[in-house]
ModelCIF file with pLDDT and N, C-alpha, C, O atoms, coordinates in Angstrom:
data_MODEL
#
_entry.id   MODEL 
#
_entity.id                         1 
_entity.type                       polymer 
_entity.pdbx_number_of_molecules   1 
#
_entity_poly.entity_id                      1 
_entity_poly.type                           'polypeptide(L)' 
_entity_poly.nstd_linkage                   no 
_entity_poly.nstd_monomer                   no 
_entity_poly.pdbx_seq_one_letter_code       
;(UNK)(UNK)(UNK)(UNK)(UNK)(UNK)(UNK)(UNK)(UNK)(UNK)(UNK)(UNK)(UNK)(UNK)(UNK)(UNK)
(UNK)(UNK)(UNK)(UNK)(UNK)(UNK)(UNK)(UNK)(UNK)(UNK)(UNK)(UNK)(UNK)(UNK)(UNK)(UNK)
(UNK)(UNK)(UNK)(UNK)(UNK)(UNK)(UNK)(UNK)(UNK)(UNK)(UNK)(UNK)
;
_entity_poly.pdbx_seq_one_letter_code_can   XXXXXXXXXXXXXXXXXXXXXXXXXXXXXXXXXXXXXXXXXXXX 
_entity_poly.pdbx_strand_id                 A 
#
loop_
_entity_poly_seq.entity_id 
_entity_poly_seq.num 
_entity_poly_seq.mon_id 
_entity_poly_seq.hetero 
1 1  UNK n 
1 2  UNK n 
1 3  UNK n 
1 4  UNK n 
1 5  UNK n 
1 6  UNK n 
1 7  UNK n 
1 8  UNK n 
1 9  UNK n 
1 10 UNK n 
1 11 UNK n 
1 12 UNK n 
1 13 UNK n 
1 14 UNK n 
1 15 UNK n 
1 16 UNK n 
1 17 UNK n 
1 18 UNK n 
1 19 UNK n 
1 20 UNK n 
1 21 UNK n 
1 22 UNK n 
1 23 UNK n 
1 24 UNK n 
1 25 UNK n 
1 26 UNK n 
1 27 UNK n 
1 28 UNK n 
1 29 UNK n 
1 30 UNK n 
1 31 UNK n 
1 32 UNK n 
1 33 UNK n 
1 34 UNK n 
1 35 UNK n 
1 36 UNK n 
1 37 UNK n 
1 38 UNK n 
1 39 UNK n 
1 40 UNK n 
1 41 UNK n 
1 42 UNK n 
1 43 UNK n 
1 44 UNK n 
#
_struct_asym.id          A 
_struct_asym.entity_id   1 
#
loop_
_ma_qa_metric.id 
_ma_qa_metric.mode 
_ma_qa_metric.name 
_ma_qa_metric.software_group_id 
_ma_qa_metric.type 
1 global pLDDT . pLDDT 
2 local  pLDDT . pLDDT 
#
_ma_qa_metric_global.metric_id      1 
_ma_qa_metric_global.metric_value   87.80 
_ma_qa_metric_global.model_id       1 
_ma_qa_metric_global.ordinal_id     1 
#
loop_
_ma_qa_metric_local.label_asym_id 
_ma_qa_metric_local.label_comp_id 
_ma_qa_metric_local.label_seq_id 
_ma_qa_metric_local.metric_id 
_ma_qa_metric_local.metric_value 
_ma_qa_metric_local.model_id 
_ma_qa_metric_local.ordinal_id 
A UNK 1  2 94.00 1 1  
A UNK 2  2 96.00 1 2  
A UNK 3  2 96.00 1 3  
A UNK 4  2 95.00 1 4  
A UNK 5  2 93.00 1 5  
A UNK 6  2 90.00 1 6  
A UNK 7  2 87.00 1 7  
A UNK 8  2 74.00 1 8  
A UNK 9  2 65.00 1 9  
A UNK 10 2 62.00 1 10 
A UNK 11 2 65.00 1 11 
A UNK 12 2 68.00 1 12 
A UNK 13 2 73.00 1 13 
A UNK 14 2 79.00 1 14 
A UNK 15 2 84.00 1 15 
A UNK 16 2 88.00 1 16 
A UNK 17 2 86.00 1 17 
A UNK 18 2 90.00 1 18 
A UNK 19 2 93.00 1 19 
A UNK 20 2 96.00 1 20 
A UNK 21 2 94.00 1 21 
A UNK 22 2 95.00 1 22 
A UNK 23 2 91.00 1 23 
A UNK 24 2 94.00 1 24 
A UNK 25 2 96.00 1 25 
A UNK 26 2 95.00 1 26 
A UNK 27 2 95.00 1 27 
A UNK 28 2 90.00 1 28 
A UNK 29 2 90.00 1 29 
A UNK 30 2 94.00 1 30 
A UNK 31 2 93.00 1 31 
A UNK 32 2 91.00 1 32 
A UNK 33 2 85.00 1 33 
A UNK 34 2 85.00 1 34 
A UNK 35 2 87.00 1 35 
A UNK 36 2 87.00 1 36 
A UNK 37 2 88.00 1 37 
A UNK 38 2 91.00 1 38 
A UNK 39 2 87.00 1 39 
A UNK 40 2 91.00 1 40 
A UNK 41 2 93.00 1 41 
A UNK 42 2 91.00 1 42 
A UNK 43 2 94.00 1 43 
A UNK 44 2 92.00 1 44 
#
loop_
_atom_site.group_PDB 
_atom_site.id 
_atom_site.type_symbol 
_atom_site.label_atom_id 
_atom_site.label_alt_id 
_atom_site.label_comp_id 
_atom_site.label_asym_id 
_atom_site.label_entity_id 
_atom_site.label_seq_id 
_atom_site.pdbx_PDB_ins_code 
_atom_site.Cartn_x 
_atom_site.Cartn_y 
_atom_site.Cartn_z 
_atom_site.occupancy 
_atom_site.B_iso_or_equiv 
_atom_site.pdbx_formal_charge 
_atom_site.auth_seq_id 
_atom_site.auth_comp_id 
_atom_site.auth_asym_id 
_atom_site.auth_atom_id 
_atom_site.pdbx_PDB_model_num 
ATOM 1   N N  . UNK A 1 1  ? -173.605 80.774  -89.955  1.00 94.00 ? 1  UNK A N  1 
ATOM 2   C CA . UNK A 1 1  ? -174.263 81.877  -89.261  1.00 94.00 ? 1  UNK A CA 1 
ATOM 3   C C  . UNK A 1 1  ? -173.303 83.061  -89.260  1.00 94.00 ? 1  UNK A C  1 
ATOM 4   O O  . UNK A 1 1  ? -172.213 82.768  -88.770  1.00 94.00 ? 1  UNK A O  1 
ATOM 5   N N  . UNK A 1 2  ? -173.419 84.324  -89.679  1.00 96.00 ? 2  UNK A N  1 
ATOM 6   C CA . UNK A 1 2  ? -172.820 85.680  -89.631  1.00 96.00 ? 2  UNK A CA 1 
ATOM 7   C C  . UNK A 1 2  ? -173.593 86.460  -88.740  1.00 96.00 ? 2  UNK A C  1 
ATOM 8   O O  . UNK A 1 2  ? -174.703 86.918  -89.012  1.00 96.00 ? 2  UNK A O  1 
ATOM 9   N N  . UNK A 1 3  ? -172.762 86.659  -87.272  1.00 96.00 ? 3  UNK A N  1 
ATOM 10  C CA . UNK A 1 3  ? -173.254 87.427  -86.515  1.00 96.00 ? 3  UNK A CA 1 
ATOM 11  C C  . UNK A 1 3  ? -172.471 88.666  -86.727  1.00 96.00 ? 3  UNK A C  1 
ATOM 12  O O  . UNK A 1 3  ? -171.242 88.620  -86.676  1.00 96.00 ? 3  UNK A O  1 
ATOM 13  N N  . UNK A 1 4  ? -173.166 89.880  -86.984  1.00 95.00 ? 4  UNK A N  1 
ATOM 14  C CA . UNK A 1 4  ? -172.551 91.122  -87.552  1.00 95.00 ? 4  UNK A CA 1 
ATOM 15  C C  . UNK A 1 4  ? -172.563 92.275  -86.415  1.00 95.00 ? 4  UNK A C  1 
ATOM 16  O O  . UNK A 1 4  ? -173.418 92.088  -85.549  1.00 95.00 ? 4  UNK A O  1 
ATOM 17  N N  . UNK A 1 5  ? -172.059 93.006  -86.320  1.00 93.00 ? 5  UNK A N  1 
ATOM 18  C CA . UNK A 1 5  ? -171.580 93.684  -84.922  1.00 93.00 ? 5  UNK A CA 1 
ATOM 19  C C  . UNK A 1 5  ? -171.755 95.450  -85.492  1.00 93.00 ? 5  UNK A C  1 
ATOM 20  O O  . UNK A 1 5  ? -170.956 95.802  -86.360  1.00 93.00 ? 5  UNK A O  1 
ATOM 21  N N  . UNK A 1 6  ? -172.338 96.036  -85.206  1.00 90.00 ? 6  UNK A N  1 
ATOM 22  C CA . UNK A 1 6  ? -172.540 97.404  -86.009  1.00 90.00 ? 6  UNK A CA 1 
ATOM 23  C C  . UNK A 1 6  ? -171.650 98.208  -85.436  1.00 90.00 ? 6  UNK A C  1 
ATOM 24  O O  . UNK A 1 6  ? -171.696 98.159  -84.207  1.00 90.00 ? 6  UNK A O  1 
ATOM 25  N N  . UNK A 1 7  ? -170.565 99.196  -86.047  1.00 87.00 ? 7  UNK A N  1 
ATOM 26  C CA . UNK A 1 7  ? -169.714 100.058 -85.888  1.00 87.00 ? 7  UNK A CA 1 
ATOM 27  C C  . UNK A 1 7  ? -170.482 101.006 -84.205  1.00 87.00 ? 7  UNK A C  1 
ATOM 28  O O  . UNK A 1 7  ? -171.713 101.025 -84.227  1.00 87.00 ? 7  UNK A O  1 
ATOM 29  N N  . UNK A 1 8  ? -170.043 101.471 -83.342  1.00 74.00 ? 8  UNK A N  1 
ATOM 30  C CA . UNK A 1 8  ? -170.127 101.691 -82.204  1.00 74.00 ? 8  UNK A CA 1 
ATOM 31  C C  . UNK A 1 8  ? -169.168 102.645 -81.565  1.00 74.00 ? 8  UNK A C  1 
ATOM 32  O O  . UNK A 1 8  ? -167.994 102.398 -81.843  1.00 74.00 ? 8  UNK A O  1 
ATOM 33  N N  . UNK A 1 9  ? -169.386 103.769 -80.706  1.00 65.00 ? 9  UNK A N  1 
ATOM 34  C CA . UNK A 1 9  ? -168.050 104.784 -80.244  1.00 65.00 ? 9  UNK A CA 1 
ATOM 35  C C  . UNK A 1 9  ? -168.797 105.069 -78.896  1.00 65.00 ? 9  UNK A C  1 
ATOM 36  O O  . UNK A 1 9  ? -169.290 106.164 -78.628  1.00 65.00 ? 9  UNK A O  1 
ATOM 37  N N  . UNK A 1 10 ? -168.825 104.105 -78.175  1.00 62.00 ? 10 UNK A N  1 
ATOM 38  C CA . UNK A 1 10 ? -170.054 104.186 -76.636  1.00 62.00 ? 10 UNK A CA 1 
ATOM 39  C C  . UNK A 1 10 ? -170.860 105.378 -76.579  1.00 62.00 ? 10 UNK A C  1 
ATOM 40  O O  . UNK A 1 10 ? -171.398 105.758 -77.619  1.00 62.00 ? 10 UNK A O  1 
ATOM 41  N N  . UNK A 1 11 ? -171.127 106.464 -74.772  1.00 65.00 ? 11 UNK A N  1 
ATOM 42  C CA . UNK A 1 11 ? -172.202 106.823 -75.362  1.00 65.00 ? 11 UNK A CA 1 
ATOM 43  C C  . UNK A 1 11 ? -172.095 108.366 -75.473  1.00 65.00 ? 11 UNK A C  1 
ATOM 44  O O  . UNK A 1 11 ? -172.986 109.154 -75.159  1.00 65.00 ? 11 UNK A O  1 
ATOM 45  N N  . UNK A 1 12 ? -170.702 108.725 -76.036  1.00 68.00 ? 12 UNK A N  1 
ATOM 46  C CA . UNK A 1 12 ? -170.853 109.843 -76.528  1.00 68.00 ? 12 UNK A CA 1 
ATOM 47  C C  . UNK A 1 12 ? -171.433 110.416 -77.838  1.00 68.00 ? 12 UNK A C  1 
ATOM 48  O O  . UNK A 1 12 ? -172.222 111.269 -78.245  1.00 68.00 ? 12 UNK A O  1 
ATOM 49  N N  . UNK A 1 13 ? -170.241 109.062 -78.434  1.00 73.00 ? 13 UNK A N  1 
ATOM 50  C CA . UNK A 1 13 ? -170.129 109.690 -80.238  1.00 73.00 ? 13 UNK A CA 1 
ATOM 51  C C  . UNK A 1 13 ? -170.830 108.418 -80.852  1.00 73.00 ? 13 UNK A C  1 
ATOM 52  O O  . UNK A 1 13 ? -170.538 107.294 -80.446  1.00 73.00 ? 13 UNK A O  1 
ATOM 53  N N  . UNK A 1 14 ? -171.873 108.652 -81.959  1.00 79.00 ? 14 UNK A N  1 
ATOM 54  C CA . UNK A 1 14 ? -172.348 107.855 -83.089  1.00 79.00 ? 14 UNK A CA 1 
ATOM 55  C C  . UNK A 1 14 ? -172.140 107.941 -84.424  1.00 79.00 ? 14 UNK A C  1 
ATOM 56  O O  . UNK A 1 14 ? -172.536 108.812 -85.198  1.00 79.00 ? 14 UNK A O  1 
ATOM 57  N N  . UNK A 1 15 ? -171.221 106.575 -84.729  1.00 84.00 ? 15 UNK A N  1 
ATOM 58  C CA . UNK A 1 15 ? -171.121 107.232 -86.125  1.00 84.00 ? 15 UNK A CA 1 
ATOM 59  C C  . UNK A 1 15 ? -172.300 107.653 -87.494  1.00 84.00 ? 15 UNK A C  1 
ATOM 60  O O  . UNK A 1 15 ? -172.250 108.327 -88.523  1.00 84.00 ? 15 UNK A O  1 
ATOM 61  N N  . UNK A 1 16 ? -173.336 106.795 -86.767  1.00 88.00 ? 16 UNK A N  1 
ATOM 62  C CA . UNK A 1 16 ? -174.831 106.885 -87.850  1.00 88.00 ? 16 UNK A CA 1 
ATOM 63  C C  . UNK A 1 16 ? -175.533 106.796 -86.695  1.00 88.00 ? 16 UNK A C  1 
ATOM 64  O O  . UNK A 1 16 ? -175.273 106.125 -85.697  1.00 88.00 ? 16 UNK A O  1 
ATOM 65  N N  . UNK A 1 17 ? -176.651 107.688 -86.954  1.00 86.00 ? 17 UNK A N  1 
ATOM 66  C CA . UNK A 1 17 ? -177.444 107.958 -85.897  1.00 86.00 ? 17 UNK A CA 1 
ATOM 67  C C  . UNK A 1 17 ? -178.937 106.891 -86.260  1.00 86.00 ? 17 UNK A C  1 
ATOM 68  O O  . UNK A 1 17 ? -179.918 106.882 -85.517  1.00 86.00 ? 17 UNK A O  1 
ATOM 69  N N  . UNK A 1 18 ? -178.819 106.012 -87.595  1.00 90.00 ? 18 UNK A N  1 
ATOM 70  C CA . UNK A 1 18 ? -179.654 105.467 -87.965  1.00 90.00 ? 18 UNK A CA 1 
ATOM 71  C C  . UNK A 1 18 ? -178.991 104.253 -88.708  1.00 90.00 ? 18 UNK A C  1 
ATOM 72  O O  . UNK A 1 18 ? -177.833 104.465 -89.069  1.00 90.00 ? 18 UNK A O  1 
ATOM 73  N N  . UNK A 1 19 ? -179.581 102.863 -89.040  1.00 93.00 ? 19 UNK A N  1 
ATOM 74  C CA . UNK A 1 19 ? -178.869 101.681 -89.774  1.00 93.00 ? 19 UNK A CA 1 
ATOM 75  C C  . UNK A 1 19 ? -179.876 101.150 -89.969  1.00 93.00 ? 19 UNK A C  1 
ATOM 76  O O  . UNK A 1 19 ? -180.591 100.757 -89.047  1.00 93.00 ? 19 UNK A O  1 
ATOM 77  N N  . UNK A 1 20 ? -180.280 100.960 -91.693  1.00 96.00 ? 20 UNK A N  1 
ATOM 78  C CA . UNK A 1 20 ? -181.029 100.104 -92.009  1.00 96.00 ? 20 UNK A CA 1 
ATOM 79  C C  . UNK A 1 20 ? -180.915 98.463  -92.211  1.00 96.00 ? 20 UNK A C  1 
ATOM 80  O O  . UNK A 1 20 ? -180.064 97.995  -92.966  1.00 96.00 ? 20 UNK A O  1 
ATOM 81  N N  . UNK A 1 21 ? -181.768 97.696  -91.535  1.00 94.00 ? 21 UNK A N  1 
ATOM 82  C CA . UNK A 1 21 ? -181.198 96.499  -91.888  1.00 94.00 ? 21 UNK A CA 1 
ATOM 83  C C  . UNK A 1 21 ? -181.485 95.884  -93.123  1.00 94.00 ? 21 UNK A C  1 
ATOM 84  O O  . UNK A 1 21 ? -182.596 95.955  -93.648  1.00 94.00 ? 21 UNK A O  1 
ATOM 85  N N  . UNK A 1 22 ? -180.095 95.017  -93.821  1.00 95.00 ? 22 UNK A N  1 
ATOM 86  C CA . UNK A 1 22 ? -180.767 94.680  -94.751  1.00 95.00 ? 22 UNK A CA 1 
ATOM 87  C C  . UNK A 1 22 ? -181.466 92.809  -94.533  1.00 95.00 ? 22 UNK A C  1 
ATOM 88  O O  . UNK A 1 22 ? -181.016 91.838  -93.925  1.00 95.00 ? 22 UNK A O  1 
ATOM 89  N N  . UNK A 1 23 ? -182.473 92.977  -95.204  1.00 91.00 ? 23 UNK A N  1 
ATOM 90  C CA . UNK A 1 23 ? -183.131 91.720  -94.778  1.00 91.00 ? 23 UNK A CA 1 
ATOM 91  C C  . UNK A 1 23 ? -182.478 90.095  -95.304  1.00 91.00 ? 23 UNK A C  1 
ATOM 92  O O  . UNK A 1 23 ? -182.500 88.986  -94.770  1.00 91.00 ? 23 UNK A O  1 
ATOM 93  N N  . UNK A 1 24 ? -181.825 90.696  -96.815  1.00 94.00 ? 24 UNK A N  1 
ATOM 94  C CA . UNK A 1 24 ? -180.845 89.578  -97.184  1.00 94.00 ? 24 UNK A CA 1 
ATOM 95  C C  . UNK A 1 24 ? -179.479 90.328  -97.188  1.00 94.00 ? 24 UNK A C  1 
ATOM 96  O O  . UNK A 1 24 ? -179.495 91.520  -97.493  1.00 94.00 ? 24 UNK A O  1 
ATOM 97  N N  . UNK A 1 25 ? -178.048 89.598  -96.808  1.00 96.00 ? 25 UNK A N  1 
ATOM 98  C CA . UNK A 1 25 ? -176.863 89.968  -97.449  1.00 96.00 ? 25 UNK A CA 1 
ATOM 99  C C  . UNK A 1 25 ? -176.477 89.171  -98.629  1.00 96.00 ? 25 UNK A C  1 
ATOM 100 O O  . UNK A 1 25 ? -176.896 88.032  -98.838  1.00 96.00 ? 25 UNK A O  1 
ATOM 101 N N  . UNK A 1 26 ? -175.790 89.713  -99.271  1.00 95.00 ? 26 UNK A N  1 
ATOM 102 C CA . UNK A 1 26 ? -175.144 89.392  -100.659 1.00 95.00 ? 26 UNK A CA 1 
ATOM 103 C C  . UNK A 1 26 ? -173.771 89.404  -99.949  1.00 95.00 ? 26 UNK A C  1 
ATOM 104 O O  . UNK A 1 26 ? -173.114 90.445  -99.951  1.00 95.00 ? 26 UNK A O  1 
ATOM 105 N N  . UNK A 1 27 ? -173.371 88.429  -99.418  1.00 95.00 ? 27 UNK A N  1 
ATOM 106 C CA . UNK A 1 27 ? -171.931 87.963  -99.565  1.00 95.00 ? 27 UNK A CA 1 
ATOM 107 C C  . UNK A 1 27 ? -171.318 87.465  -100.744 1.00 95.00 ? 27 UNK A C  1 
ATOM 108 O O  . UNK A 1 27 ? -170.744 86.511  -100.221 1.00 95.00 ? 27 UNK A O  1 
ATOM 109 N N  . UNK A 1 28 ? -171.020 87.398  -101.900 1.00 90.00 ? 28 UNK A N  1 
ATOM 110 C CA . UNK A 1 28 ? -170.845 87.330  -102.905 1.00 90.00 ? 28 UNK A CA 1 
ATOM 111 C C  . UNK A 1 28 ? -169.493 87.761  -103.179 1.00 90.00 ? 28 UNK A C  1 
ATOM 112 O O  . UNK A 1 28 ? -168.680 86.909  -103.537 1.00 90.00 ? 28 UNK A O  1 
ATOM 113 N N  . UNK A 1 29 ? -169.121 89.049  -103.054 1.00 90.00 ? 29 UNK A N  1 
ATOM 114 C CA . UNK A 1 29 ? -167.952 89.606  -103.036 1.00 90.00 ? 29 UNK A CA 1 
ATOM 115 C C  . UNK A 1 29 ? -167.166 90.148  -102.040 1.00 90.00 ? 29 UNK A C  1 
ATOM 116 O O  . UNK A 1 29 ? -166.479 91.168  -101.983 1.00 90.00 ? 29 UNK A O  1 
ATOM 117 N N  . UNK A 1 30 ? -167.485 88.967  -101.017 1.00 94.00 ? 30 UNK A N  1 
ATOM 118 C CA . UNK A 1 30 ? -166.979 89.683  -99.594  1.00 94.00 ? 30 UNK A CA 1 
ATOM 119 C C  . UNK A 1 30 ? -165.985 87.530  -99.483  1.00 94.00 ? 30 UNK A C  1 
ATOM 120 O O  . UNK A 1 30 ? -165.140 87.251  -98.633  1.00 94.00 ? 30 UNK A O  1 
ATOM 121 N N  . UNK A 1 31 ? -166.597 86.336  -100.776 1.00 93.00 ? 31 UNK A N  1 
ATOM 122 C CA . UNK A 1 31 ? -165.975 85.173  -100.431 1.00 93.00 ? 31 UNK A CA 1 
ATOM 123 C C  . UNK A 1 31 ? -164.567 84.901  -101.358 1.00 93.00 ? 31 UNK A C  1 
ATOM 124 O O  . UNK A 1 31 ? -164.484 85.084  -102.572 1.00 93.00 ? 31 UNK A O  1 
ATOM 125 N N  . UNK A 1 32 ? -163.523 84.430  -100.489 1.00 91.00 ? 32 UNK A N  1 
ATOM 126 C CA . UNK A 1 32 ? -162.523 84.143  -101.048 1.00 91.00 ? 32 UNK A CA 1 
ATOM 127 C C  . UNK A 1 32 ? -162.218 82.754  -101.979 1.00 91.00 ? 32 UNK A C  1 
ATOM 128 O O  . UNK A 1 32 ? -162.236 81.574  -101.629 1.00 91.00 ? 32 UNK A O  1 
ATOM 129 N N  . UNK A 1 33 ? -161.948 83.329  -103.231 1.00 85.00 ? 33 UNK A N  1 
ATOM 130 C CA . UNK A 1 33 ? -161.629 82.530  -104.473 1.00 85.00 ? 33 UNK A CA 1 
ATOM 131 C C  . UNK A 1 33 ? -163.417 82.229  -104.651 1.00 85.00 ? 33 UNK A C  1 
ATOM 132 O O  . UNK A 1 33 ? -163.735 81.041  -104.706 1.00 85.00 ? 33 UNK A O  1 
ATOM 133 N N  . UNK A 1 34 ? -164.267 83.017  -104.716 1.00 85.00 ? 34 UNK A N  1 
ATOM 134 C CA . UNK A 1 34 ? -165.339 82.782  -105.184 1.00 85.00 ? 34 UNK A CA 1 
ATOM 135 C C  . UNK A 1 34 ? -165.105 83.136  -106.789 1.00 85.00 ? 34 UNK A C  1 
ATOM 136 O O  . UNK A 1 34 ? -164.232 83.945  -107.103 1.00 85.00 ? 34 UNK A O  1 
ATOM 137 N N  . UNK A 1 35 ? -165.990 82.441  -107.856 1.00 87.00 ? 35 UNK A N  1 
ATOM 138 C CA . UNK A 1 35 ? -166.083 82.458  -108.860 1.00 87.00 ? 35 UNK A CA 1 
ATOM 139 C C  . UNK A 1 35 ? -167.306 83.624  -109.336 1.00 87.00 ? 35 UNK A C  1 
ATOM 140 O O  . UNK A 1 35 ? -168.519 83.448  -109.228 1.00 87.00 ? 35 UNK A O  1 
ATOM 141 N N  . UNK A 1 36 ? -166.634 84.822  -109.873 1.00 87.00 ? 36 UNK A N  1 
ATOM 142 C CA . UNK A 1 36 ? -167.567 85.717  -110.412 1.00 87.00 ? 36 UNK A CA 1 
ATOM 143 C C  . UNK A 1 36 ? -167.896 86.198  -111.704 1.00 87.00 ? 36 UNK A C  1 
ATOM 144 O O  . UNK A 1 36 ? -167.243 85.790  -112.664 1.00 87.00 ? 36 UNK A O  1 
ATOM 145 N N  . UNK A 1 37 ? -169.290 87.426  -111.941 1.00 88.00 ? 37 UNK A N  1 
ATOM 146 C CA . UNK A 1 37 ? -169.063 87.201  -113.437 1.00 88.00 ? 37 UNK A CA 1 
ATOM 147 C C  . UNK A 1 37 ? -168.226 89.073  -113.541 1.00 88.00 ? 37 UNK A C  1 
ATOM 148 O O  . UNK A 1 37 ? -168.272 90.079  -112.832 1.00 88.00 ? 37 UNK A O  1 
ATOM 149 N N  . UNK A 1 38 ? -167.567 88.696  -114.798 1.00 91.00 ? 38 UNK A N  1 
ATOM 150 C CA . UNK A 1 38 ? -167.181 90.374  -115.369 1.00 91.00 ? 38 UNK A CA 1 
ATOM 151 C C  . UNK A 1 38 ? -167.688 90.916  -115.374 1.00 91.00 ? 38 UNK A C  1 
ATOM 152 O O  . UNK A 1 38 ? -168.850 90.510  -115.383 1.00 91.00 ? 38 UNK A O  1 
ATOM 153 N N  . UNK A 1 39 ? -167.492 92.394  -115.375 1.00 87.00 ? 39 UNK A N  1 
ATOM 154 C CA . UNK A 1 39 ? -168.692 93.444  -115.382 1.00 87.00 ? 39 UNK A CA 1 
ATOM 155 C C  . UNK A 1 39 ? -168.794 93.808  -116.180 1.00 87.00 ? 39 UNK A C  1 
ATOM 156 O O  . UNK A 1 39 ? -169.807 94.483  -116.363 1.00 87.00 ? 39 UNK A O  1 
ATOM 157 N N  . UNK A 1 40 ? -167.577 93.599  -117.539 1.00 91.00 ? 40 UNK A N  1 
ATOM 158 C CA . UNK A 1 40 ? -167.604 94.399  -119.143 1.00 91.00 ? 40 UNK A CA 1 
ATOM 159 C C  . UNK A 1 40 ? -168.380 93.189  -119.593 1.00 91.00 ? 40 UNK A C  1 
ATOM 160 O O  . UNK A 1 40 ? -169.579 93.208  -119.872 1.00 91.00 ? 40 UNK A O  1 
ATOM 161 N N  . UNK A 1 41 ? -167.254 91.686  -119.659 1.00 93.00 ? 41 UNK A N  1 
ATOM 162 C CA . UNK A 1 41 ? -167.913 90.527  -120.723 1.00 93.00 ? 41 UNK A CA 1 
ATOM 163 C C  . UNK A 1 41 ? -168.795 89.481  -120.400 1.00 93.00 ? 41 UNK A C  1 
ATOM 164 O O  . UNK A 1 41 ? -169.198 88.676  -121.240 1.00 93.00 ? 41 UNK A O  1 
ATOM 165 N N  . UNK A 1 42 ? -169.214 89.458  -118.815 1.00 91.00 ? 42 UNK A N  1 
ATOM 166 C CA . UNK A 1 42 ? -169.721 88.742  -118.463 1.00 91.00 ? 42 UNK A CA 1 
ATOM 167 C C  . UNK A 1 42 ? -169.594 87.584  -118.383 1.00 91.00 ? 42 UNK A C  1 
ATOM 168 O O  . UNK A 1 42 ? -170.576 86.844  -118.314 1.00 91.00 ? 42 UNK A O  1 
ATOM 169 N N  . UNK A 1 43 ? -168.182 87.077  -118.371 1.00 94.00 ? 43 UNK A N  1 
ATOM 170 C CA . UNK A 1 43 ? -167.626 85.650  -118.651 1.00 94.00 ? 43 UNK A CA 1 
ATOM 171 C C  . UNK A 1 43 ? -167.126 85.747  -117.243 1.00 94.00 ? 43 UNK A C  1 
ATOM 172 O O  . UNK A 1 43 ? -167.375 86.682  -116.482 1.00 94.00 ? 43 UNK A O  1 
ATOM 173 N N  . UNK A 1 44 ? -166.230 84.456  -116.905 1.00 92.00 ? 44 UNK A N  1 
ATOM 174 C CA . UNK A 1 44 ? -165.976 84.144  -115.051 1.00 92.00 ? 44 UNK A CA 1 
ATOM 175 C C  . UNK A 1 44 ? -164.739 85.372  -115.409 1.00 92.00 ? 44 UNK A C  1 
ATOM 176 O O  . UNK A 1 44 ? -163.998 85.782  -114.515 1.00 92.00 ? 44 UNK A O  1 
#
């Protein structure tokens, strides 16, 4: 479970006055020693 916490400056300052959610995340390149593909050869 990833409970995600949205950037916040109480109730003066906002840094985005709007946040779309996204309905899936792509953690993908956020996991350590995950196996990915190249972006030139497409090999790991």
């Amino acid at each position: 479970c990833f409970i995600i916490q949205m950037p916040r400056f109480g109730k003066e300052y906002k840094m985005f006055s709007k946040i779309i959610p996204s309905l899936e995340l792509d953690i993908t390149d956020l996991l350590l020693d995950s196996p990915r593909e190249c972006c030139l050869c497409g090999d790991v």
